[in-house]
N, C-alpha and C. Protein backbone atom coordinates (compact mmCIF):
# COMPACT_ATOMS: atom_id res chain seq x y z
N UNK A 1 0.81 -1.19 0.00
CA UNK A 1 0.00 0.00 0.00
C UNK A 1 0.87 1.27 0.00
N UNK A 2 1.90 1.37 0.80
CA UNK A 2 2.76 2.51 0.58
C UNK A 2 3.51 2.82 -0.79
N UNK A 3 3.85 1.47 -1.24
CA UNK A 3 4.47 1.59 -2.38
C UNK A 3 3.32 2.23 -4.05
N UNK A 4 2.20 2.25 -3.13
CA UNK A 4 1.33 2.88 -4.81
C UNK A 4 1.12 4.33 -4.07
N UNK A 5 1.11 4.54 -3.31
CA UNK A 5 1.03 5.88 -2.49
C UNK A 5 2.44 6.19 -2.78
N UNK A 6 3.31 6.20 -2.98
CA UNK A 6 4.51 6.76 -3.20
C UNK A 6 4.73 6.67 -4.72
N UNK A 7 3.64 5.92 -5.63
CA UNK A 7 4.04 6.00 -7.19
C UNK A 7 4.29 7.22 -8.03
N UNK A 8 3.10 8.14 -7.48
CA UNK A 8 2.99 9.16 -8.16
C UNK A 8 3.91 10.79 -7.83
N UNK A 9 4.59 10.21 -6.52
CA UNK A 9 6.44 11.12 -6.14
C UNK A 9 7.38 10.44 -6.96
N UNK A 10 7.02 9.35 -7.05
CA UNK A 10 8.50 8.69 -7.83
C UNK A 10 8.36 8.95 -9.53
N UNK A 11 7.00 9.25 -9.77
CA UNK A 11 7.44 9.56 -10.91
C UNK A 11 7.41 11.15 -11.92
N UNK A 12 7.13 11.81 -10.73
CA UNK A 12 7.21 13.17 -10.63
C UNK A 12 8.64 13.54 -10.59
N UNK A 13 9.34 12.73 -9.73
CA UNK A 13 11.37 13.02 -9.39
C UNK A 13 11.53 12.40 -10.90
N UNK A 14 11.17 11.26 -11.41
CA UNK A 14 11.40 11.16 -12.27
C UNK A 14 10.91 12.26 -13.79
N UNK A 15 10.32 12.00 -13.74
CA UNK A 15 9.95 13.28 -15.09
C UNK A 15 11.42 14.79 -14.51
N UNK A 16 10.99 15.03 -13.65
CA UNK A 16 11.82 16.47 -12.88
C UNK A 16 13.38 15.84 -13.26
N UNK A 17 14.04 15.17 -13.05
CA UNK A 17 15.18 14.18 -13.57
C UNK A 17 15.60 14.27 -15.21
N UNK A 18 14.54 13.96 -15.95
CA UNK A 18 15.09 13.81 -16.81
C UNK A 18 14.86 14.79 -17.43
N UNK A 19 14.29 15.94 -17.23
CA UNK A 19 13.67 17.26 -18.04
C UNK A 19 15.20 18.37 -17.77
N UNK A 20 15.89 17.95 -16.80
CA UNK A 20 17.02 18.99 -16.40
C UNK A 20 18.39 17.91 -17.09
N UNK A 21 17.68 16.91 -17.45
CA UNK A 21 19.35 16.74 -17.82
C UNK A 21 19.47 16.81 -19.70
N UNK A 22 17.81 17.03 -20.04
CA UNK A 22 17.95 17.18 -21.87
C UNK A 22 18.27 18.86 -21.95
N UNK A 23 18.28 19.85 -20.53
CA UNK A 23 18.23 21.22 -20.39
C UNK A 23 19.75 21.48 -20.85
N UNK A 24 20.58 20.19 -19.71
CA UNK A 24 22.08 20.68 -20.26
C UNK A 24 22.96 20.15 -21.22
N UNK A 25 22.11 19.81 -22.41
CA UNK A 25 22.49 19.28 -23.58
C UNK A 25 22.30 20.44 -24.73
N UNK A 26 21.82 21.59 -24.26
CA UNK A 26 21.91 22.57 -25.12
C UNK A 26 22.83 23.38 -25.58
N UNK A 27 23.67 23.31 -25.23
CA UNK A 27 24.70 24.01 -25.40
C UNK A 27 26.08 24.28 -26.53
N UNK A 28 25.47 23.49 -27.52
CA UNK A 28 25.71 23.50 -28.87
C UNK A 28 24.86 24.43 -30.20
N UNK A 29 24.25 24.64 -29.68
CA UNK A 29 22.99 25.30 -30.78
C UNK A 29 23.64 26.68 -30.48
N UNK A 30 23.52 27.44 -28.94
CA UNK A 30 23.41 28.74 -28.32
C UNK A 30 25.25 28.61 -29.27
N UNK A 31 26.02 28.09 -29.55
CA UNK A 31 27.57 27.88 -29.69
C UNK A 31 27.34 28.56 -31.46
N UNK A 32 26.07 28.06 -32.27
CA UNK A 32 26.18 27.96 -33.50
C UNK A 32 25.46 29.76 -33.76
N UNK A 33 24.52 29.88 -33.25
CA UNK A 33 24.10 30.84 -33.44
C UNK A 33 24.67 32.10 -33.09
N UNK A 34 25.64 32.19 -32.06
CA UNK A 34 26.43 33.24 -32.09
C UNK A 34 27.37 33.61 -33.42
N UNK A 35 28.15 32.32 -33.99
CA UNK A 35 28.86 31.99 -34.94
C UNK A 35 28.12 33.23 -36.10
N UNK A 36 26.35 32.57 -36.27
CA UNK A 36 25.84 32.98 -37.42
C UNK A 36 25.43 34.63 -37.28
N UNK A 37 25.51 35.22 -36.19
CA UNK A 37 25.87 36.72 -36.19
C UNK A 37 26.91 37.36 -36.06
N UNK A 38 27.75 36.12 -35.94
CA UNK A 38 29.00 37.59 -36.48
C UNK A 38 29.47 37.41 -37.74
N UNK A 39 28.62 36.27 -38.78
CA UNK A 39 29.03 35.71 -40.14
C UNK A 39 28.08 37.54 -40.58
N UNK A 40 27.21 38.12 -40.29
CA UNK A 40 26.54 39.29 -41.04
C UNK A 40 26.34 40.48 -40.06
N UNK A 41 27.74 40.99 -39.74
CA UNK A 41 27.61 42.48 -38.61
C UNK A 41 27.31 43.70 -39.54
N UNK A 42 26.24 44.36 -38.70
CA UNK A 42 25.83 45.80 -39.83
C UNK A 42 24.98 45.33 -41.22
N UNK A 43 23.86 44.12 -40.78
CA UNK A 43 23.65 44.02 -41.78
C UNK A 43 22.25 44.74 -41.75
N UNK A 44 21.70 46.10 -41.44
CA UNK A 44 20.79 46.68 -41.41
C UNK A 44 21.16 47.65 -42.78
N UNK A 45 20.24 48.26 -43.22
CA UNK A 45 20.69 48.68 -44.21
C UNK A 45 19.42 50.24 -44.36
N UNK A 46 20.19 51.15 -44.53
CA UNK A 46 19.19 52.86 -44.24
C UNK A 46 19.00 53.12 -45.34
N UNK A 47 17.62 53.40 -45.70
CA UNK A 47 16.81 54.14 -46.58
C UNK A 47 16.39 55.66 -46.69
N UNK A 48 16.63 56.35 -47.30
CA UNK A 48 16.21 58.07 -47.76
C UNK A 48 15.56 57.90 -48.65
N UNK A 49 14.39 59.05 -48.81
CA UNK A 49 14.26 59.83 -50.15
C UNK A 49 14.11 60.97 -50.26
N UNK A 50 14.72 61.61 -51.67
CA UNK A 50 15.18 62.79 -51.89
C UNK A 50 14.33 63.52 -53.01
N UNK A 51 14.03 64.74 -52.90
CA UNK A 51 13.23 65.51 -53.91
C UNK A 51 14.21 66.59 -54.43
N UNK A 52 14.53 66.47 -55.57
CA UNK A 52 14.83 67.88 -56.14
C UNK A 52 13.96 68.52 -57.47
N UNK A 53 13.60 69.54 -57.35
CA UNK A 53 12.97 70.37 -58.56
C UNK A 53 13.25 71.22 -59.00
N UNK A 54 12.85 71.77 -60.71
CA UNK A 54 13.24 72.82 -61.15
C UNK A 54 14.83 73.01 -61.15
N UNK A 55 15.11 72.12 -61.45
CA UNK A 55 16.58 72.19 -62.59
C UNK A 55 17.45 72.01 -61.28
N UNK A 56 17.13 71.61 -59.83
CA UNK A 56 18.35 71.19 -58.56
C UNK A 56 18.41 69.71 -59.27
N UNK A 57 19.75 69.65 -59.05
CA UNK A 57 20.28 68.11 -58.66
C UNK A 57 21.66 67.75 -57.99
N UNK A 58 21.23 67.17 -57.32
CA UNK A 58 22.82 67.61 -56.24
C UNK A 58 22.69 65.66 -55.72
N UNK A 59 21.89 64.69 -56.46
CA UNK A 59 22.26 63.39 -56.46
C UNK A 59 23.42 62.91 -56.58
N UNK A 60 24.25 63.50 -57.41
CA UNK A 60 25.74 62.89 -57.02
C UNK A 60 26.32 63.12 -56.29
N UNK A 61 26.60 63.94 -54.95
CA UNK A 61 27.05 64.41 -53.79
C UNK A 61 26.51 62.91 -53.17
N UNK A 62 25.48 62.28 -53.02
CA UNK A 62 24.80 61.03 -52.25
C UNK A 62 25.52 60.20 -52.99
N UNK A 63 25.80 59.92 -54.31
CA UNK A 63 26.22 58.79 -55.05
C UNK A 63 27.23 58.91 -54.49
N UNK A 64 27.92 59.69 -54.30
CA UNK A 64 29.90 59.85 -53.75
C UNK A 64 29.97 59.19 -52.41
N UNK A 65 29.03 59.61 -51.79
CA UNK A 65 28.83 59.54 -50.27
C UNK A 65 28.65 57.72 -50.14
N UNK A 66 27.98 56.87 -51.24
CA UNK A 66 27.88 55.58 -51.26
C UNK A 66 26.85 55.55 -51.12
N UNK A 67 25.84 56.05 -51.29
CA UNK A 67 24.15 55.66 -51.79
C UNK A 67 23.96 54.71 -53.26
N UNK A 68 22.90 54.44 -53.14
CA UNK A 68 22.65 53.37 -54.55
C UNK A 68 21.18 53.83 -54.68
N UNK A 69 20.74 53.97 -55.62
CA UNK A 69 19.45 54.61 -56.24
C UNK A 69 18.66 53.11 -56.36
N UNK A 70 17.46 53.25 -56.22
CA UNK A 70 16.71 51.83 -55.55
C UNK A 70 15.46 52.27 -56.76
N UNK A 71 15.05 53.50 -56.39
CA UNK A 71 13.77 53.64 -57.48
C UNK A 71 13.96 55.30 -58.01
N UNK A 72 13.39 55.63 -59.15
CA UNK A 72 13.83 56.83 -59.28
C UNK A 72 12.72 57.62 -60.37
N UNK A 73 11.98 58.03 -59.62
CA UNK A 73 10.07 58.53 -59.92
C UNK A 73 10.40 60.38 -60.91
N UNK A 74 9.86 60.99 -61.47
CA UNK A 74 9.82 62.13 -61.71
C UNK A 74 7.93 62.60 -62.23
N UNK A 75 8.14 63.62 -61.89
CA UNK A 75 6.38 64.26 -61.67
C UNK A 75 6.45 66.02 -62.24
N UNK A 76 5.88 66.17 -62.87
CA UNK A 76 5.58 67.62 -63.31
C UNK A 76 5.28 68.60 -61.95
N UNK A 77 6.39 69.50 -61.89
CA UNK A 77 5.74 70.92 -60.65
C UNK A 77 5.85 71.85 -61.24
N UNK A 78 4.96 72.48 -60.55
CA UNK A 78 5.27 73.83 -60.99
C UNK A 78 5.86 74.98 -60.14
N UNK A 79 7.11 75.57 -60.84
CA UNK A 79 8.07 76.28 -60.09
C UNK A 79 8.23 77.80 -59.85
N UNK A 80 7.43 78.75 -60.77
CA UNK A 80 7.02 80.42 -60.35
C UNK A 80 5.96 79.95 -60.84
N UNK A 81 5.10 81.23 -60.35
CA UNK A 81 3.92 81.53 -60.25
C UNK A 81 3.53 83.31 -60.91
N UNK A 82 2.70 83.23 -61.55
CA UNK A 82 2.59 84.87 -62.68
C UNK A 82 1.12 85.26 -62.13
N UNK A 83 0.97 86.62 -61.18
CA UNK A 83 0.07 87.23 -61.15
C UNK A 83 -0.25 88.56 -62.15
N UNK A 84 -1.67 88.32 -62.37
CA UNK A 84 -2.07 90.08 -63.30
C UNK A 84 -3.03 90.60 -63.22
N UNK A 85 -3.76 91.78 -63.20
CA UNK A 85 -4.76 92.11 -62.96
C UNK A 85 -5.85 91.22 -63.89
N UNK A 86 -7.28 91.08 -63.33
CA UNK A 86 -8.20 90.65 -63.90
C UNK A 86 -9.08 91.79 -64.98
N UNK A 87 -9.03 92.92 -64.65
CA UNK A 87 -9.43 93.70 -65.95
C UNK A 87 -8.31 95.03 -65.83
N UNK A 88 -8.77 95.82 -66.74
CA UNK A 88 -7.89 97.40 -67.06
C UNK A 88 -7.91 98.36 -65.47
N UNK A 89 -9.01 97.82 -64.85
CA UNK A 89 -9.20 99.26 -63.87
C UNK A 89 -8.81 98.66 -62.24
N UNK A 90 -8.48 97.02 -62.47
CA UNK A 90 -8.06 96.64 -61.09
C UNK A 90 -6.43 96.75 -60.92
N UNK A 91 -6.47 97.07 -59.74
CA UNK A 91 -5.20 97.93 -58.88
C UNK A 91 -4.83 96.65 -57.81
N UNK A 92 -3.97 96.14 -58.25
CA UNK A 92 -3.51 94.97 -57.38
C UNK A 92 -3.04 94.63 -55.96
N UNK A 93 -2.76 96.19 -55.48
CA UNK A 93 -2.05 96.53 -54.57
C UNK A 93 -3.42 96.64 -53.54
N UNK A 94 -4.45 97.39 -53.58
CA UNK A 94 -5.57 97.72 -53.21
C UNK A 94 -6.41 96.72 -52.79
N UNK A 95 -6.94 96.24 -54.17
CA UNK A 95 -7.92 95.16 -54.51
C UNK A 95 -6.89 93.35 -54.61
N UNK A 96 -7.45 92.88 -53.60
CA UNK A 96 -6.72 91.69 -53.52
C UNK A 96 -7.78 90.69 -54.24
N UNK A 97 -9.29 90.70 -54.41
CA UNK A 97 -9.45 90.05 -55.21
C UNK A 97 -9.76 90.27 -57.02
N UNK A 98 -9.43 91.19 -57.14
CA UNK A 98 -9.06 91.11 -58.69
C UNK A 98 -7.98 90.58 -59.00
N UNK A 99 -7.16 89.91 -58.47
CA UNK A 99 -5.94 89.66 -58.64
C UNK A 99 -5.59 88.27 -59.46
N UNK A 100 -5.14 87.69 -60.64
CA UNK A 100 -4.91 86.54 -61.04
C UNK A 100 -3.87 85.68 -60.83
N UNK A 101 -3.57 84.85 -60.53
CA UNK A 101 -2.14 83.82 -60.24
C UNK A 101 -2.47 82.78 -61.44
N UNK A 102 -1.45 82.80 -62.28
CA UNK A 102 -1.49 81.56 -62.91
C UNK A 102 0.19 80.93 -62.67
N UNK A 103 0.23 79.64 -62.93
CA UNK A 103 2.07 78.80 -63.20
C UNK A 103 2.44 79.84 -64.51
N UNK A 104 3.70 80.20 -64.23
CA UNK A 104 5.02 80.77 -65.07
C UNK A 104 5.69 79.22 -65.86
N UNK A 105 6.03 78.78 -64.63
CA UNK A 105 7.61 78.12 -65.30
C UNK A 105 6.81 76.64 -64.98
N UNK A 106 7.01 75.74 -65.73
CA UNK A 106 6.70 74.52 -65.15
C UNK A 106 7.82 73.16 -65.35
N UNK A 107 8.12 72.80 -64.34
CA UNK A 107 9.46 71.63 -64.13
C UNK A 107 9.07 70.62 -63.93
N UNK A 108 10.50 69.70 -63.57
CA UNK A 108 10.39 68.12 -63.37
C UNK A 108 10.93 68.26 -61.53
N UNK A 109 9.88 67.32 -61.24
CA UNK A 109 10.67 67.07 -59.88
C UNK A 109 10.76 65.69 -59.90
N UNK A 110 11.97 65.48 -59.67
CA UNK A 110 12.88 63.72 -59.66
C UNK A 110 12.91 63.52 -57.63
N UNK A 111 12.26 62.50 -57.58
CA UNK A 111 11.78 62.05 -56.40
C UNK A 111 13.02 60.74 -56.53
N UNK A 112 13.77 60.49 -55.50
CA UNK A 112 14.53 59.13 -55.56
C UNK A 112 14.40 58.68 -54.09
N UNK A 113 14.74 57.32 -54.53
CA UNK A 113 14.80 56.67 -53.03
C UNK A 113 16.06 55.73 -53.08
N UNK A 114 16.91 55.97 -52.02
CA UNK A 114 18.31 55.84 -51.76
C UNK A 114 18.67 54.85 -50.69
N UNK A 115 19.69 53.58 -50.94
CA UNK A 115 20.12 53.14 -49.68
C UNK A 115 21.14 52.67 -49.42
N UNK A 116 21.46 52.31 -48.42
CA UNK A 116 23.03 52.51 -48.26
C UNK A 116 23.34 51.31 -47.31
């Protein structure tokens, strides 16, 4: 009778036994995986993007610097702006809504995206 009353400690030490000794068999893996981070240090890698318009380009200052152009978009802007009176007798200075704004100059703006 004691001995089935004591089955279920003996096999509790047991399970507890053998669960700590597959614990210190690890110690080969934690050995490999250090290995495999220092096989790729700095391997994060930084992204920009850059707008220039209306005739700037100053992209090769970044190319020098060691950037690499990844995508490289361009879009119509528009770069002055031309106000004029709306008839003969409006005074622009005075009257702010007679006043017309239309685009002057119209450019390329080169949008890039850069990484390094």
């Amino acid at each position: 009778m004691k001995i089935i009353k004591q089955a279920p400690v003996l096999i509790l030490i047991a399970i507890f036994l053998i669960s700590c000794k597959t614990s210190t068999n690890k110690e080969n893996p934690t050995n490999n995986l250090e290995k495999n981070i220092e096989d790729k240090p700095n391997s994060e890698k930084r992204r920009m993007e850059i707008k220039f318009s209306c005739g700037e380009n100053g992209i090769s200052d970044y190319l020098d610097d060691g950037w690499k152009i990844l995508k490289e978009e361009s879009q119509e802007k528009i770069c002055t702006w031309k106000s004029f009176p709306a008839s003969k007798d409006c005074n622009m200075e005075k009257d702010k809504g007679c006043k017309i704004t239309k685009p002057d100059k119209i450019g390329e703006e080169k949008i890039y995206l850069l990484e390094k």
